[in-house]
C-alpha atoms as a PDB file:
ATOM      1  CA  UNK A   1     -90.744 -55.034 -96.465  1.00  0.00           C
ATOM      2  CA  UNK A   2     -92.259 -56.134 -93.105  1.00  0.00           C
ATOM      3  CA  UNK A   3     -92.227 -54.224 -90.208  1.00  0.00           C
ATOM      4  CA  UNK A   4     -92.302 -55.419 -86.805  1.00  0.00           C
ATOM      5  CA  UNK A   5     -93.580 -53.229 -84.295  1.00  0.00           C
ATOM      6  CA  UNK A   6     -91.526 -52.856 -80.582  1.00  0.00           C
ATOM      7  CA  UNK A   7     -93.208 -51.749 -77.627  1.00  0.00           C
ATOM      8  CA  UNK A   8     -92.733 -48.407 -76.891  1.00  0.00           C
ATOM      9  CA  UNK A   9     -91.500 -47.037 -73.277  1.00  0.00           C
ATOM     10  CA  UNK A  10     -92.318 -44.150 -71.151  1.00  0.00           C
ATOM     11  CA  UNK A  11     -89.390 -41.958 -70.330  1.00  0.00           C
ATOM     12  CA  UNK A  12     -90.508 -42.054 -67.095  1.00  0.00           C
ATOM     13  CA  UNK A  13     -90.646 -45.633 -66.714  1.00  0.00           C
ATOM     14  CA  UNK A  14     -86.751 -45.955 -67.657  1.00  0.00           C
ATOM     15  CA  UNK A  15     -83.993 -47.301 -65.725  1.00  0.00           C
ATOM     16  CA  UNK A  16     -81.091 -44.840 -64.678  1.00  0.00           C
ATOM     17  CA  UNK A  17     -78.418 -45.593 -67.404  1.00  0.00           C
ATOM     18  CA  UNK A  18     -75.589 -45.978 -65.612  1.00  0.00           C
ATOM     19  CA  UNK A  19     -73.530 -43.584 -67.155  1.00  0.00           C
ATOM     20  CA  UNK A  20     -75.479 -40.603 -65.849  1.00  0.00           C
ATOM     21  CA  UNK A  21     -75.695 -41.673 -62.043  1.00  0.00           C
ATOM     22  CA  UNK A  22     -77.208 -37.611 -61.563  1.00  0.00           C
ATOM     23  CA  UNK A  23     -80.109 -38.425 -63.279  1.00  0.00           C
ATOM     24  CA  UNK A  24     -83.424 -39.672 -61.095  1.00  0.00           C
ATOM     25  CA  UNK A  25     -86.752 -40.309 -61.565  1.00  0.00           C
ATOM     26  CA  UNK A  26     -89.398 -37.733 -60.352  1.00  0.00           C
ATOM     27  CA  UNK A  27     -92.677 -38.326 -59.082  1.00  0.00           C
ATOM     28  CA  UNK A  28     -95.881 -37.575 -61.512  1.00  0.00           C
ATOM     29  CA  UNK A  29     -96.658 -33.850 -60.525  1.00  0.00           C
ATOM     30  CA  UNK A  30     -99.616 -33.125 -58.545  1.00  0.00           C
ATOM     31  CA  UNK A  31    -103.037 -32.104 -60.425  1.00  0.00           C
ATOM     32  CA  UNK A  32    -103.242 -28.300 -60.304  1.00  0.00           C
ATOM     33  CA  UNK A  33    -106.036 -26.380 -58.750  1.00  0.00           C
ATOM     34  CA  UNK A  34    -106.834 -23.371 -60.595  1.00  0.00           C
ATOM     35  CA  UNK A  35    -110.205 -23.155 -59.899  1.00  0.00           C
ATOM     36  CA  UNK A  36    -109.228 -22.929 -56.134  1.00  0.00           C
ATOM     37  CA  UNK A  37    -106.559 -20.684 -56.995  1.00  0.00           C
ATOM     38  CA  UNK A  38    -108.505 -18.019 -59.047  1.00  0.00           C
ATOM     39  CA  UNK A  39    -111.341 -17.454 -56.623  1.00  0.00           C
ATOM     40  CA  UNK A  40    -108.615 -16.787 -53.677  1.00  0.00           C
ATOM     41  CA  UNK A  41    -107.107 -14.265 -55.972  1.00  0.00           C
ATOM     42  CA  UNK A  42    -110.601 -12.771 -56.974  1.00  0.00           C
ATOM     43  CA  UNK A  43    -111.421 -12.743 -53.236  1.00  0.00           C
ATOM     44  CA  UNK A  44    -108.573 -11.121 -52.738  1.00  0.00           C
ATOM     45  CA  UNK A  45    -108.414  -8.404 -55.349  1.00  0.00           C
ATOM     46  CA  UNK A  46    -112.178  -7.801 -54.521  1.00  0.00           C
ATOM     47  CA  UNK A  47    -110.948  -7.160 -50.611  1.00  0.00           C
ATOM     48  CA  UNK A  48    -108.366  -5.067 -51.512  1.00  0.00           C
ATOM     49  CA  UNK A  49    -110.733  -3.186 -53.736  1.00  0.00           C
ATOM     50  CA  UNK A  50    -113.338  -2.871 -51.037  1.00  0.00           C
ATOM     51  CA  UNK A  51    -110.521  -1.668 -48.526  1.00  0.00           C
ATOM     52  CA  UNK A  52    -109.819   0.918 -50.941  1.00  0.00           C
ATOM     53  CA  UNK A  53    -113.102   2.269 -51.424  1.00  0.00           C
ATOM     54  CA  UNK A  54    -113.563   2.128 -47.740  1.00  0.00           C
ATOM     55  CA  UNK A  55    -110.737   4.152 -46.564  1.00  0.00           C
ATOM     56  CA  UNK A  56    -111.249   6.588 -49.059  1.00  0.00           C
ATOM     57  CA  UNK A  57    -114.932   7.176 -47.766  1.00  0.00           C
ATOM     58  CA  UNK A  58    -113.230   7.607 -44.225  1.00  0.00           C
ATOM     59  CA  UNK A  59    -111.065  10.329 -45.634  1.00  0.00           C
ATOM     60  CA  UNK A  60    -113.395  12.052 -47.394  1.00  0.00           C
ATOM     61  CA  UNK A  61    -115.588  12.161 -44.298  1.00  0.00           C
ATOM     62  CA  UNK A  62    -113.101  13.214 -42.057  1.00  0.00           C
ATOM     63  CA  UNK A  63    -112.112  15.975 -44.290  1.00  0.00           C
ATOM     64  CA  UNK A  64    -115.189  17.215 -44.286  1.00  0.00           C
ATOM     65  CA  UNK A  65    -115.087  17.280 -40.820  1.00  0.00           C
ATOM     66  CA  UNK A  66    -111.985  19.280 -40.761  1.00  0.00           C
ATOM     67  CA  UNK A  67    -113.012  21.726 -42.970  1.00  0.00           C
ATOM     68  CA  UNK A  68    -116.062  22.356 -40.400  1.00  0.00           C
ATOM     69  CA  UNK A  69    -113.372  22.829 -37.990  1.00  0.00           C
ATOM     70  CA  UNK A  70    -111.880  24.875 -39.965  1.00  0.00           C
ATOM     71  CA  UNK A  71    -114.829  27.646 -41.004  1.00  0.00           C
ATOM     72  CA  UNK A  72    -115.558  27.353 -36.824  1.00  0.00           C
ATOM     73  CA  UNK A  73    -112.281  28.525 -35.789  1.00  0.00           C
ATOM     74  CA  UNK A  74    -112.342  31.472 -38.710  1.00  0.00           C
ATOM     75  CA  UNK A  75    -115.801  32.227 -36.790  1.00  0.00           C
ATOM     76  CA  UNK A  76    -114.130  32.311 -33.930  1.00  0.00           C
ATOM     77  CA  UNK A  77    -111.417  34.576 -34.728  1.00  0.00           C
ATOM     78  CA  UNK A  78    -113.599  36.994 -36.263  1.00  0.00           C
ATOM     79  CA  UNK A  79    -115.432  37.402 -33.252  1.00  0.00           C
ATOM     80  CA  UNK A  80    -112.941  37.466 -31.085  1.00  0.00           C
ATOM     81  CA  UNK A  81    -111.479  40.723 -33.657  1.00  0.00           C
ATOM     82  CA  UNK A  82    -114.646  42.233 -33.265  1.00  0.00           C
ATOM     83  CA  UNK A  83    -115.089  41.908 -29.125  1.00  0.00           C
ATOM     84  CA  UNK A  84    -111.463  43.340 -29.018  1.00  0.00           C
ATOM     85  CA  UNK A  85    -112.579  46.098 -30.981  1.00  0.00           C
ATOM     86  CA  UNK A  86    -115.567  46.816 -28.942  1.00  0.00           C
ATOM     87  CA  UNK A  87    -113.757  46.453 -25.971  1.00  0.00           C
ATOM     88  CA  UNK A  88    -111.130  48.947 -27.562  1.00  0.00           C
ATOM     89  CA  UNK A  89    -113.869  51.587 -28.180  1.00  0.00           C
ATOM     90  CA  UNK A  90    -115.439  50.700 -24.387  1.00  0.00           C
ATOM     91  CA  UNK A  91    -112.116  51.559 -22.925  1.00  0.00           C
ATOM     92  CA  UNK A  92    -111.282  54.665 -25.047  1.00  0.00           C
ATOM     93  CA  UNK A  93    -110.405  57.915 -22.110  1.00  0.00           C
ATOM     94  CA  UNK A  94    -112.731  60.302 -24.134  1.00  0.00           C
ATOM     95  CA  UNK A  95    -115.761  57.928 -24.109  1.00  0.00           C
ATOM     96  CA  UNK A  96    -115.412  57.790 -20.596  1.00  0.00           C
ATOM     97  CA  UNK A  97    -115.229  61.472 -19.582  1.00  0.00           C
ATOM     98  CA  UNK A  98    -118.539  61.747 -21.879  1.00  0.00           C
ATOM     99  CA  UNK A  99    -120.401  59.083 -19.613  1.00  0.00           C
ATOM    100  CA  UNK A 100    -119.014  60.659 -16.430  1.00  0.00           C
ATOM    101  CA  UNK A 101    -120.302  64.018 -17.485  1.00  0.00           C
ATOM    102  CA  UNK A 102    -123.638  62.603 -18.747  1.00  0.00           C
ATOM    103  CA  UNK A 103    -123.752  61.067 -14.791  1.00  0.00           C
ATOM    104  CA  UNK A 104    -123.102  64.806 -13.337  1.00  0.00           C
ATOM    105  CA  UNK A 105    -119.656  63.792 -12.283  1.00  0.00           C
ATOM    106  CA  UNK A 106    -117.396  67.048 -12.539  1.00  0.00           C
ATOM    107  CA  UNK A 107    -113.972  66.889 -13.578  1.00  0.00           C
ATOM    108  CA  UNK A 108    -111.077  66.635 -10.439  1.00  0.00           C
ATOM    109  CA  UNK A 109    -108.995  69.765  -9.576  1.00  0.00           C
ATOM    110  CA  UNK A 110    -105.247  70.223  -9.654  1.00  0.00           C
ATOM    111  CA  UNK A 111    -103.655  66.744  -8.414  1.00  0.00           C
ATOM    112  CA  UNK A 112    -101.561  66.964  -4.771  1.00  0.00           C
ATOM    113  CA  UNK A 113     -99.169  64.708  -3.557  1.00  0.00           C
ATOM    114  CA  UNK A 114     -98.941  63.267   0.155  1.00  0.00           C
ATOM    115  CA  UNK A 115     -95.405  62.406   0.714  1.00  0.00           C
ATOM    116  CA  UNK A 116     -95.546  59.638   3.987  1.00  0.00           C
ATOM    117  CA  UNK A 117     -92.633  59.489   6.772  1.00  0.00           C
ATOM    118  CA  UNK A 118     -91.878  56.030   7.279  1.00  0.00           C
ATOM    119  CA  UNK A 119     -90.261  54.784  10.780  1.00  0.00           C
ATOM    120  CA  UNK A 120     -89.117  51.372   9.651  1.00  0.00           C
ATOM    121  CA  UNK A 121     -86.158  49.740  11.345  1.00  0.00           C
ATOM    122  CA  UNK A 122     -84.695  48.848   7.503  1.00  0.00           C
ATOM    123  CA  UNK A 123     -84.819  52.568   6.734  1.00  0.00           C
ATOM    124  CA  UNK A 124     -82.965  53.772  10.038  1.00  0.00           C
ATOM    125  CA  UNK A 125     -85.816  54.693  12.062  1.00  0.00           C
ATOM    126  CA  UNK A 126     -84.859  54.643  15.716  1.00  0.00           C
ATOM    127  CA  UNK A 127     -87.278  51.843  16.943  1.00  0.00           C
ATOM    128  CA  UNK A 128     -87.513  53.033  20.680  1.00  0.00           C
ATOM    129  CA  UNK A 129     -89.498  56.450  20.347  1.00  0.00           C
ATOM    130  CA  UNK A 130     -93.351  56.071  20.670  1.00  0.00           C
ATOM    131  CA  UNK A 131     -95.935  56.918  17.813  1.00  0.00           C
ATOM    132  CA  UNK A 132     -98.823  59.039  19.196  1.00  0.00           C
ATOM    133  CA  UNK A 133    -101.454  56.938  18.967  1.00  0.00           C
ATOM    134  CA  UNK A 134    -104.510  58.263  16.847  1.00  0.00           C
ATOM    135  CA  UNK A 135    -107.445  56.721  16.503  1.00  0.00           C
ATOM    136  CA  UNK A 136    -109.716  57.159  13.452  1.00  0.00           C
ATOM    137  CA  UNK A 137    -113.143  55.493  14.914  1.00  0.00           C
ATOM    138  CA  UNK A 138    -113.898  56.988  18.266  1.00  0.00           C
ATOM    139  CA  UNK A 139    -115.816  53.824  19.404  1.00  0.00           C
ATOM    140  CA  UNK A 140    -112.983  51.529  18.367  1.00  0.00           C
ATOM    141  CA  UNK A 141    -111.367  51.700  21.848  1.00  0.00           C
ATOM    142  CA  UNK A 142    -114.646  51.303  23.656  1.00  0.00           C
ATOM    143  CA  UNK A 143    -115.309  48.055  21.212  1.00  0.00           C
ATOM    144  CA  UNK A 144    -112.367  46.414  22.093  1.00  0.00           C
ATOM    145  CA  UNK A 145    -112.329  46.596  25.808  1.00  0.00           C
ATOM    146  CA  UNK A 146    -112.877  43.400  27.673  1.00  0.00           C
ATOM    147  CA  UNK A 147    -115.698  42.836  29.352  1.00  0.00           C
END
């Protein structure tokens, strides 16, 4: 038996049969570049990464910060208690009357009330009758005389 050897065709070398007209021929596909491809995604993972670490630095600093803040205002409110309370105990009556009576102050007698007539024209007062005219200052009158 002999053989005889045919040449052998590409698929991609073959004519459209033309009993499947939707069948075409593609183009060879373009070389790959996964070299170029891995270091952008190392680049980026490593970015990503370093904008991790990054922010969480900023956080922890700023939380620090804010719990400085934080022990200032309880400072702060503590002393303000305290200055309340010492104003409190400045302001109490029978402190007071102990000072004035350490500074030879003696205490007032029974209390009296002045009850003032006034002659207002809103209260009925008859506007036309004269008010004596009393003077307090005895040189008042002689101050304020032209010269």
């Amino acid at each position: 038996m002999t053989a005889i050897l045919t040449p052998r065709r590409s698929p991609r070398s073959a004519t459209i049969r033309d009993d499947r007209p939707d069948l075409r021929v593609v183009p060879e596909p373009r070389p790959r570049h996964t070299l170029g491809y891995a270091l952008v995604m190392v680049l980026l993972l490593a970015g990503a990464v370093f904008g991790a670490v990054a922010l969480n630095a900023l956080a922890a600093a700023e939380a620090v910060a804010a719990r400085n803040l934080e022990r200032q205002v309880a400072e702060g409110e503590r002393e303000y208690a305290r200055l309340v309370a010492d104003v409190a105990a400045l302001e109490d009556p029978g402190r007071i009357r102990e000072a004035a009576l350490e500074l030879g102050l003696v205490p007032s007698g029974p209390a009296r009330h002045l009850q003032l007539e006034r002659n207002l024209p809103a209260d009925g007062a008859v506007v036309g009758t004269p008010l004596p005219e009393v003077t307090s200052d005895p040189l008042k009158p002689v101050l304020s005389a032209e010269r």
